[in-house]
PDB file of N, CA and C in Angstrom:
ATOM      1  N   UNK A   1      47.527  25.062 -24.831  1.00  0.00           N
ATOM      2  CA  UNK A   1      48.840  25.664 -24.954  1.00  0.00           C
ATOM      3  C   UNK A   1      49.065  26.032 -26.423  1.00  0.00           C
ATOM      4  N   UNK A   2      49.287  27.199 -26.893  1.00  0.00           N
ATOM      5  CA  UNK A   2      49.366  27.884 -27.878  1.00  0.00           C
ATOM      6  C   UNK A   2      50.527  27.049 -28.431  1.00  0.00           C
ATOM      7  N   UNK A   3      51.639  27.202 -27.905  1.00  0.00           N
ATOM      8  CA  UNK A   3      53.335  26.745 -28.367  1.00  0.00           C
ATOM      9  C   UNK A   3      53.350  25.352 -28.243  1.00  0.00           C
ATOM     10  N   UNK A   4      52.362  24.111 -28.179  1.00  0.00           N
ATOM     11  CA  UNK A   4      52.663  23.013 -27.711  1.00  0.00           C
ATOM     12  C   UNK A   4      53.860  22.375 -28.439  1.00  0.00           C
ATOM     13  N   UNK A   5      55.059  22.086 -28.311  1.00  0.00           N
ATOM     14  CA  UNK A   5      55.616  21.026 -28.612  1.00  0.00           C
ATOM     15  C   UNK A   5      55.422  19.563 -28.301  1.00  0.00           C
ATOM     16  N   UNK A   6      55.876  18.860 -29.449  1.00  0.00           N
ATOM     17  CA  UNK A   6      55.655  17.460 -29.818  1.00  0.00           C
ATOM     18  C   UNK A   6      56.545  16.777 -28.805  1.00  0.00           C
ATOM     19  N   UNK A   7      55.659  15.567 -28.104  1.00  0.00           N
ATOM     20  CA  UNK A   7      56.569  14.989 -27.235  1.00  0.00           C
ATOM     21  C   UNK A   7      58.365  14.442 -27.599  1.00  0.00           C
ATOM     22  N   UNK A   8      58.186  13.721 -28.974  1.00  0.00           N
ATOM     23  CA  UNK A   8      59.953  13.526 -29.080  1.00  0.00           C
ATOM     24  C   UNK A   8      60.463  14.799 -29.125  1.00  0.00           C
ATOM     25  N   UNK A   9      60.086  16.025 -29.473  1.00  0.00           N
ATOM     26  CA  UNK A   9      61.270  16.934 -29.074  1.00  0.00           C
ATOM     27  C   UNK A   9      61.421  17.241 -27.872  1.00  0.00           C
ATOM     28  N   UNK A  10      60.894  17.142 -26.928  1.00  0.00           N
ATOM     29  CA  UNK A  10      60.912  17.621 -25.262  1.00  0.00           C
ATOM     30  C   UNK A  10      61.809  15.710 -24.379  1.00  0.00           C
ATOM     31  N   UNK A  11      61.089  15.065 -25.639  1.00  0.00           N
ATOM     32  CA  UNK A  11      62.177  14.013 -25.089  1.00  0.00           C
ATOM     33  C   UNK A  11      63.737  13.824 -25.311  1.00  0.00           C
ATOM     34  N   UNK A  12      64.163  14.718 -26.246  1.00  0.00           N
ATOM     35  CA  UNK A  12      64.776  14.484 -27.622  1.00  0.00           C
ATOM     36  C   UNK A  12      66.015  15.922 -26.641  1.00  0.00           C
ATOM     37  N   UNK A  13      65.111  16.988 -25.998  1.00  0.00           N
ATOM     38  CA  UNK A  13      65.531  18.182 -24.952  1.00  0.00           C
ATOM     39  C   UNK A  13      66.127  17.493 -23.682  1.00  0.00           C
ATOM     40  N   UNK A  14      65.065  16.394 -23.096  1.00  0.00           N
ATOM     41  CA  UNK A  14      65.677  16.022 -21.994  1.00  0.00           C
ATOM     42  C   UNK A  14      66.423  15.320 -21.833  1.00  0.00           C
ATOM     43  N   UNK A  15      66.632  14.216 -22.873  1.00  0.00           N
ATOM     44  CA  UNK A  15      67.916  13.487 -22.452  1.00  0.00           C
ATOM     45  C   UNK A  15      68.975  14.319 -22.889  1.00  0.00           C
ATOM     46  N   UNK A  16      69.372  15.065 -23.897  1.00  0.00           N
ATOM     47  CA  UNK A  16      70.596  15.712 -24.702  1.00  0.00           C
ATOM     48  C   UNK A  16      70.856  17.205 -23.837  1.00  0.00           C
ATOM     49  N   UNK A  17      69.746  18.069 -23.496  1.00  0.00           N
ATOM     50  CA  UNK A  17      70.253  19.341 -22.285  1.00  0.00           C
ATOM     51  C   UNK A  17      70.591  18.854 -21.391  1.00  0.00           C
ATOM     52  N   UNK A  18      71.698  20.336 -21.023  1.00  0.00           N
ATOM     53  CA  UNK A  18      72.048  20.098 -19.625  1.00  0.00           C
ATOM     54  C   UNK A  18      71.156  21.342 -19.265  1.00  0.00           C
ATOM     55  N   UNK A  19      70.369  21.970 -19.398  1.00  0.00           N
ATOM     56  CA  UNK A  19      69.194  22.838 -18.654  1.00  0.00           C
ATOM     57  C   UNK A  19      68.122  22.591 -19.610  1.00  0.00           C
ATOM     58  N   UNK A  20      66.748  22.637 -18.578  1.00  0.00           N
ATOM     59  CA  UNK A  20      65.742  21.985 -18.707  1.00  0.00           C
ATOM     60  C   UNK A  20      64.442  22.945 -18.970  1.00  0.00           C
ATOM     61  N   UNK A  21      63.634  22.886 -19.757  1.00  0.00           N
ATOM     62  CA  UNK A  21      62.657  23.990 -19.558  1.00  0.00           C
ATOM     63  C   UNK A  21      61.400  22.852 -18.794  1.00  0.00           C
ATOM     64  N   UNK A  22      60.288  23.356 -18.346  1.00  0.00           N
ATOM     65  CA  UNK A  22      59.309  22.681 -17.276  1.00  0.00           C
ATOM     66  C   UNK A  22      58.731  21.852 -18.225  1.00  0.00           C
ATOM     67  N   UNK A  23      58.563  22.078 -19.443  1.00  0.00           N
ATOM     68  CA  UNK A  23      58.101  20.645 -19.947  1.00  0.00           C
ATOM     69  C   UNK A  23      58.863  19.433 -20.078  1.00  0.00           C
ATOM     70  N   UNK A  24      60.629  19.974 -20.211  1.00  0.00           N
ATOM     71  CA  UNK A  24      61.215  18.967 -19.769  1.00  0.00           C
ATOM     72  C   UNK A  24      61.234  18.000 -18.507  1.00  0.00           C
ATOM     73  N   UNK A  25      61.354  18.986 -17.927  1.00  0.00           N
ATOM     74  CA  UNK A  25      60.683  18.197 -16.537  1.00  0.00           C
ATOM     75  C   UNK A  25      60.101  17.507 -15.934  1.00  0.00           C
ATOM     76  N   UNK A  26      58.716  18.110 -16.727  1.00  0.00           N
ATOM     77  CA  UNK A  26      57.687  16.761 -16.729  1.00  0.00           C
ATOM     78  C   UNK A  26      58.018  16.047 -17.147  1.00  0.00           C
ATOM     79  N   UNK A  27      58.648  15.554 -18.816  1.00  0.00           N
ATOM     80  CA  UNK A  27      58.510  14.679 -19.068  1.00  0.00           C
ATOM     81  C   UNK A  27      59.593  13.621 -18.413  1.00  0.00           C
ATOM     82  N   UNK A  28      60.908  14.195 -17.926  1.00  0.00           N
ATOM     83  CA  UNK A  28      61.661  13.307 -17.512  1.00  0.00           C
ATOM     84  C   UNK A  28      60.974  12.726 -15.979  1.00  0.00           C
ATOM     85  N   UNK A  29      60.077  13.420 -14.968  1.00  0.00           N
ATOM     86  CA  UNK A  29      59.638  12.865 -13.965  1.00  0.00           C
ATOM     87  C   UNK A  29      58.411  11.897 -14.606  1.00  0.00           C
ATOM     88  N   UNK A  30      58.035  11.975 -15.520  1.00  0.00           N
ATOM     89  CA  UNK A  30      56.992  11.001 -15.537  1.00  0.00           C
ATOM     90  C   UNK A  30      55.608  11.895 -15.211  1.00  0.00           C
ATOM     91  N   UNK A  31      55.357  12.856 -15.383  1.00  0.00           N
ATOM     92  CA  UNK A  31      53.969  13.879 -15.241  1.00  0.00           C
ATOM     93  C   UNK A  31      53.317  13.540 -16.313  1.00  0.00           C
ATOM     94  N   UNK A  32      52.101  12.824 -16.539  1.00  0.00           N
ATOM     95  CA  UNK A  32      51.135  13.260 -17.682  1.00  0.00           C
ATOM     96  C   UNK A  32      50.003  13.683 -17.744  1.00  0.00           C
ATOM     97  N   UNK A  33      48.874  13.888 -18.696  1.00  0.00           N
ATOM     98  CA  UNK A  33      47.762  13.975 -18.219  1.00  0.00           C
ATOM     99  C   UNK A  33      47.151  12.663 -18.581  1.00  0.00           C
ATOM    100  N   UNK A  34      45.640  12.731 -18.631  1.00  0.00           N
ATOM    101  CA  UNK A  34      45.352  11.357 -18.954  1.00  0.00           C
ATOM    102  C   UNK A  34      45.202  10.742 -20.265  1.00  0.00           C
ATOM    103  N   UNK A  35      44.909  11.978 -20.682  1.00  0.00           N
ATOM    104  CA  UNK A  35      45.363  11.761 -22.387  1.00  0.00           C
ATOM    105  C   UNK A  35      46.590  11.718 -22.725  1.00  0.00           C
ATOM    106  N   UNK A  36      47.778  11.101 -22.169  1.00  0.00           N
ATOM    107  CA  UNK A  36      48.969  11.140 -22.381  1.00  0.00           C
ATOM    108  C   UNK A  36      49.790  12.527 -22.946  1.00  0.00           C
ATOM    109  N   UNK A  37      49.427  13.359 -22.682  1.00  0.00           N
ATOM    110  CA  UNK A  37      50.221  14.707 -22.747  1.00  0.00           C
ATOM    111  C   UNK A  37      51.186  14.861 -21.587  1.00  0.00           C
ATOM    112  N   UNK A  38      51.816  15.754 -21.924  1.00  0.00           N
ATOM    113  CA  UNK A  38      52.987  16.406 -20.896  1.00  0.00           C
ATOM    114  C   UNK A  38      52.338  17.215 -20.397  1.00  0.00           C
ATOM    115  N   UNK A  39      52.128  17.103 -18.583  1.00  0.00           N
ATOM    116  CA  UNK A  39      51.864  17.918 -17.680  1.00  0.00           C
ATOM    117  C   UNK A  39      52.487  18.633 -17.282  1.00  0.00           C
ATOM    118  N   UNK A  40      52.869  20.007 -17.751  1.00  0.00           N
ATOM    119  CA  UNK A  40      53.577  20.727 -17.244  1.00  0.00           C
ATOM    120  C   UNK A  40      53.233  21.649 -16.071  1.00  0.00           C
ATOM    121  N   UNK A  41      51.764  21.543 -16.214  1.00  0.00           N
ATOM    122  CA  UNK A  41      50.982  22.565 -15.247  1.00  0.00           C
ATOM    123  C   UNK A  41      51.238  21.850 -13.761  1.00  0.00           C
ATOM    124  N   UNK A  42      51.280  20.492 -13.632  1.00  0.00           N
ATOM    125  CA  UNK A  42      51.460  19.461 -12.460  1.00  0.00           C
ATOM    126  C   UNK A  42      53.035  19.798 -12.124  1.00  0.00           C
ATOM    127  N   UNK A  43      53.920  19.854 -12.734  1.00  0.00           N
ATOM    128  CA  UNK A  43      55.031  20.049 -12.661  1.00  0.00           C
ATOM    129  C   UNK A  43      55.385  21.425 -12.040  1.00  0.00           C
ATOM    130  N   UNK A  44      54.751  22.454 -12.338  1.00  0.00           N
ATOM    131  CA  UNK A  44      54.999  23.606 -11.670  1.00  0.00           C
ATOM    132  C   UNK A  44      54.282  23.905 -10.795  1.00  0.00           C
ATOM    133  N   UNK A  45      52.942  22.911 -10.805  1.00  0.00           N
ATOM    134  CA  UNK A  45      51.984  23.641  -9.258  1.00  0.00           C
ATOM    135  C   UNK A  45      52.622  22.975  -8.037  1.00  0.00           C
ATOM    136  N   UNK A  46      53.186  21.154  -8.423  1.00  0.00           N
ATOM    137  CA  UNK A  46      53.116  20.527  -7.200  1.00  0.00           C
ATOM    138  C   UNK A  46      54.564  19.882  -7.322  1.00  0.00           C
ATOM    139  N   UNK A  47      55.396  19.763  -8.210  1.00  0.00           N
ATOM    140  CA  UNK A  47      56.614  19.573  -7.954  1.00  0.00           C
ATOM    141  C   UNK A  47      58.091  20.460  -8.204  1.00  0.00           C
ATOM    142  N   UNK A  48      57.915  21.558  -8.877  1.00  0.00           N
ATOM    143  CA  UNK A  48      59.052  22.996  -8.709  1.00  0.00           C
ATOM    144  C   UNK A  48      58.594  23.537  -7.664  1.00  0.00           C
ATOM    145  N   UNK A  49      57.907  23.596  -6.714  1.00  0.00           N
ATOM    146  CA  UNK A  49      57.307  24.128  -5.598  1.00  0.00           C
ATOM    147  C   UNK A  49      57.836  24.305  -4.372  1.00  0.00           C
ATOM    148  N   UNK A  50      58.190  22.877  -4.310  1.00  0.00           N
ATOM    149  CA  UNK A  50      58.638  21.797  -3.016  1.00  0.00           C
ATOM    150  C   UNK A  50      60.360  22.554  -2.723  1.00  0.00           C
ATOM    151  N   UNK A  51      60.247  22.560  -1.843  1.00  0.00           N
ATOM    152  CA  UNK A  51      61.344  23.294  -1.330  1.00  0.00           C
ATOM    153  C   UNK A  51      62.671  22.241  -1.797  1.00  0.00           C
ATOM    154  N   UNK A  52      62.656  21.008  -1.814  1.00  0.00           N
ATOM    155  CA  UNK A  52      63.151  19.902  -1.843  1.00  0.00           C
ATOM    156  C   UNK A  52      64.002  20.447  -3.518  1.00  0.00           C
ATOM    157  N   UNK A  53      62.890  20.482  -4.091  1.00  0.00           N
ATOM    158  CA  UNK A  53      63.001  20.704  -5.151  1.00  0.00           C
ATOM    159  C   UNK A  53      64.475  21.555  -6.024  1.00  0.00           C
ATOM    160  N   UNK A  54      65.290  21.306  -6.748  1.00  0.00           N
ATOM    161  CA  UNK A  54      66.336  22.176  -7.081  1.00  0.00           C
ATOM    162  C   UNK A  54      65.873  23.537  -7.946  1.00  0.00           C
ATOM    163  N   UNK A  55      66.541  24.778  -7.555  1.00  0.00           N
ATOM    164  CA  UNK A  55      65.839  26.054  -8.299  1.00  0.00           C
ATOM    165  C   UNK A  55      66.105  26.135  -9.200  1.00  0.00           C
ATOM    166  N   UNK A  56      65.846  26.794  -9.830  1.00  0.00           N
ATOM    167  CA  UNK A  56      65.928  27.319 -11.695  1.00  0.00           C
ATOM    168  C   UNK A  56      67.062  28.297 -11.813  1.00  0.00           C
ATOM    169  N   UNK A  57      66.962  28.324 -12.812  1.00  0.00           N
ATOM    170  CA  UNK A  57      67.863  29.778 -12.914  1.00  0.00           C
ATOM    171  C   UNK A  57      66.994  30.348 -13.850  1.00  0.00           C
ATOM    172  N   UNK A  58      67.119  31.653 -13.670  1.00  0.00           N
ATOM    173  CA  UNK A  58      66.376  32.437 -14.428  1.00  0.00           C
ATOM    174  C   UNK A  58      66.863  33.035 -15.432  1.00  0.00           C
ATOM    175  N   UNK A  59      66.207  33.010 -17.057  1.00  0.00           N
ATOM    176  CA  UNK A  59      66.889  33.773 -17.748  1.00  0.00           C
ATOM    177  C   UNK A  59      65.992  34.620 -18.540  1.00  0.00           C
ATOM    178  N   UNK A  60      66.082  36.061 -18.108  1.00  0.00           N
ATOM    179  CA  UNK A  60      64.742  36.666 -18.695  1.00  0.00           C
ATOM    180  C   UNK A  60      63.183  36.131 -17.765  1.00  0.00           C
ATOM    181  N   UNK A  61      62.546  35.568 -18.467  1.00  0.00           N
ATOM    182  CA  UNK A  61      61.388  35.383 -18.027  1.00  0.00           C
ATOM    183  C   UNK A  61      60.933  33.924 -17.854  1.00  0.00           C
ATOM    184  N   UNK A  62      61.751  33.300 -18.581  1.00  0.00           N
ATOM    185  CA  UNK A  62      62.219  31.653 -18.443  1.00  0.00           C
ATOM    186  C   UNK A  62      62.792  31.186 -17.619  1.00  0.00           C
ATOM    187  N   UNK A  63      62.604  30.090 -17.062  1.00  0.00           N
ATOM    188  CA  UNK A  63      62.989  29.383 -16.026  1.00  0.00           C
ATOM    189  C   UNK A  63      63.910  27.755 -16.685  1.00  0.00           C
ATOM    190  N   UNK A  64      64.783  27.757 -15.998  1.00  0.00           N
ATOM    191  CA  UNK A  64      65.396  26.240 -16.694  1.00  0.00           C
ATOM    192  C   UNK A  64      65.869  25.739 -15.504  1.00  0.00           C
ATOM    193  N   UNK A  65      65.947  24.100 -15.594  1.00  0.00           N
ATOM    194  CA  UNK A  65      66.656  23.387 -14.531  1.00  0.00           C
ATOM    195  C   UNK A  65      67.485  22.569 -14.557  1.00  0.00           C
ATOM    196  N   UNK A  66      68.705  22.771 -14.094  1.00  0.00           N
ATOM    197  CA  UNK A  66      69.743  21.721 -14.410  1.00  0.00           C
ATOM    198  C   UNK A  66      69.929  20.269 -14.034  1.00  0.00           C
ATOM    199  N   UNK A  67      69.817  19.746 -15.715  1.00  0.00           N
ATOM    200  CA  UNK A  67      69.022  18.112 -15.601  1.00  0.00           C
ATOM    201  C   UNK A  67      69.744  17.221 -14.929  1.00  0.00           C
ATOM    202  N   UNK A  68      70.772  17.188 -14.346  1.00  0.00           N
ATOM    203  CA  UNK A  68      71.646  16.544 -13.149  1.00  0.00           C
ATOM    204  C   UNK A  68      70.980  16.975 -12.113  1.00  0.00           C
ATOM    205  N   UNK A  69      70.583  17.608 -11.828  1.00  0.00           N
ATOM    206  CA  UNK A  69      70.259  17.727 -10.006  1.00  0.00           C
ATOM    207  C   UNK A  69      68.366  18.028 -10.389  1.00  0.00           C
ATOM    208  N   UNK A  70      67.694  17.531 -11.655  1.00  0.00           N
ATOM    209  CA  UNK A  70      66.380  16.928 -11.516  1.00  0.00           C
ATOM    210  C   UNK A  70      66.485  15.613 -11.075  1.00  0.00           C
ATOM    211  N   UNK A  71      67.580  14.560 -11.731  1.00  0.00           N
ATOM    212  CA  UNK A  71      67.327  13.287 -11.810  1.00  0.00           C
ATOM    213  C   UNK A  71      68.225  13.308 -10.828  1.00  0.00           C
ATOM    214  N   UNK A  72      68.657  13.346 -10.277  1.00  0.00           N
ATOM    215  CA  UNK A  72      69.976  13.297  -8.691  1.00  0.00           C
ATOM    216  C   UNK A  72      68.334  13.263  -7.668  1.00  0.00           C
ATOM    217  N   UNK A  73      67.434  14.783  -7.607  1.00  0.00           N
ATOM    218  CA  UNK A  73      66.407  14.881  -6.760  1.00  0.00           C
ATOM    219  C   UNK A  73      65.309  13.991  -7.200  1.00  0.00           C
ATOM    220  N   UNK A  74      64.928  13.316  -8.310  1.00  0.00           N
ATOM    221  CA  UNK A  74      64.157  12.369  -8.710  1.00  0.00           C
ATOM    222  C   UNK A  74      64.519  10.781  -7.660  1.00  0.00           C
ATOM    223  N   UNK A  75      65.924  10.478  -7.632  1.00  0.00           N
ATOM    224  CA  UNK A  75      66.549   9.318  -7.742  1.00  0.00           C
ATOM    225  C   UNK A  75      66.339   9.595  -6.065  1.00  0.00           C
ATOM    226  N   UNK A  76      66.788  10.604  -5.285  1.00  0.00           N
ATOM    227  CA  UNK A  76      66.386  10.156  -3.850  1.00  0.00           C
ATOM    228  C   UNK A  76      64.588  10.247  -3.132  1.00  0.00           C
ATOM    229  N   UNK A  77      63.997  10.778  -4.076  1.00  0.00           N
ATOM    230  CA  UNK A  77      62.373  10.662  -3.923  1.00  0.00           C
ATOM    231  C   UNK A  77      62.272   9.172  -3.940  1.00  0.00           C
ATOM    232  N   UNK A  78      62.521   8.812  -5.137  1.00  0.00           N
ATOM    233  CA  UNK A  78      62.323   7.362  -5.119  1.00  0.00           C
ATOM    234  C   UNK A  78      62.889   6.354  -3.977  1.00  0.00           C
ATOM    235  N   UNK A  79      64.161   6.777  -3.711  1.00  0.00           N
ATOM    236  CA  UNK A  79      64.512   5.931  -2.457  1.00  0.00           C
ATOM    237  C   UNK A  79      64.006   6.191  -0.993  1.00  0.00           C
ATOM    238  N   UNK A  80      63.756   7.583  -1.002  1.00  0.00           N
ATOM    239  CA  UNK A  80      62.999   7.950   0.248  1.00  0.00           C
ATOM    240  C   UNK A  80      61.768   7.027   0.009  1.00  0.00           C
ATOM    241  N   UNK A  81      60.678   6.813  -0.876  1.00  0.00           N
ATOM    242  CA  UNK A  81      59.879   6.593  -0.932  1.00  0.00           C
ATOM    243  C   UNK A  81      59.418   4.670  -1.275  1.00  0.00           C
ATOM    244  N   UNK A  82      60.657   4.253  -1.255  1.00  0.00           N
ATOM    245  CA  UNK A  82      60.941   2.935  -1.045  1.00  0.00           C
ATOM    246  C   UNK A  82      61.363   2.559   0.439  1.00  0.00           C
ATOM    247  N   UNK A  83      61.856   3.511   0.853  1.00  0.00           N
ATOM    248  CA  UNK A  83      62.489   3.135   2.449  1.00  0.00           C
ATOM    249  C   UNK A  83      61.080   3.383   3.036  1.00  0.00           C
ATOM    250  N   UNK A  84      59.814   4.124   2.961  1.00  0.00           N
ATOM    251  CA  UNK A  84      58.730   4.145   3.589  1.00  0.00           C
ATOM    252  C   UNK A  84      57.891   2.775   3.906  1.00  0.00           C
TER     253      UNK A  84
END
C-alpha cells in the first residue's frame, strides 16, 4: 500500500470519527494480518460484503462507514455467535 498509514492514527480515526474509512474498520473489528498490520483487504473482500453488513456512503470515490452502526453490527455478530 503506497498511502499506508500508521496504526495509532487509524486508531486515533476510529475511536474519535463518526465516519469510518475501511482501514478503520478493520481496525475497530479486529482484522489483521499476521504480521500485525491492518487488513483492510479482509475487510472489504469478506466483511463490507455481507449483506448484514451496514452500507457506506459514498463520497466521490471513497467509501466511509458510520462508526455507530459498525460497532451496533459488530456487537450483534458477537451475540449471534455466542448464542450458537
Amino acid at each position: 500500500m503506497a498511502d499506508e498509514i500508521d496504526v495509532n492514527t487509524i486508531a486515533a480515526m476510529a475511536r474519535d470519527a463518526e465516519w469510518l474509512s475501511a482501514d478503520a474498520c478493520a481496525f475497530i473489528l479486529g482484522l489483521t494480518t499476521r504480521g500485525g498490520k491492518i487488513n483492510r483487504r479482509a475487510f472489504l473482500e469478506r466483511v463490507a460484503v455481507r449483506s448484514s453488513f451496514p452500507r457506506p456512503m459514498a463520497i466521490g470515490s471513497k467509501k466511509l462507514w458510520n462508526r455507530e452502526a459498525v460497532v451496533a453490527w459488530a456487537d450483534d455478530e458477537a451475540r449471534i455467535s455466542r448464542a450458537s
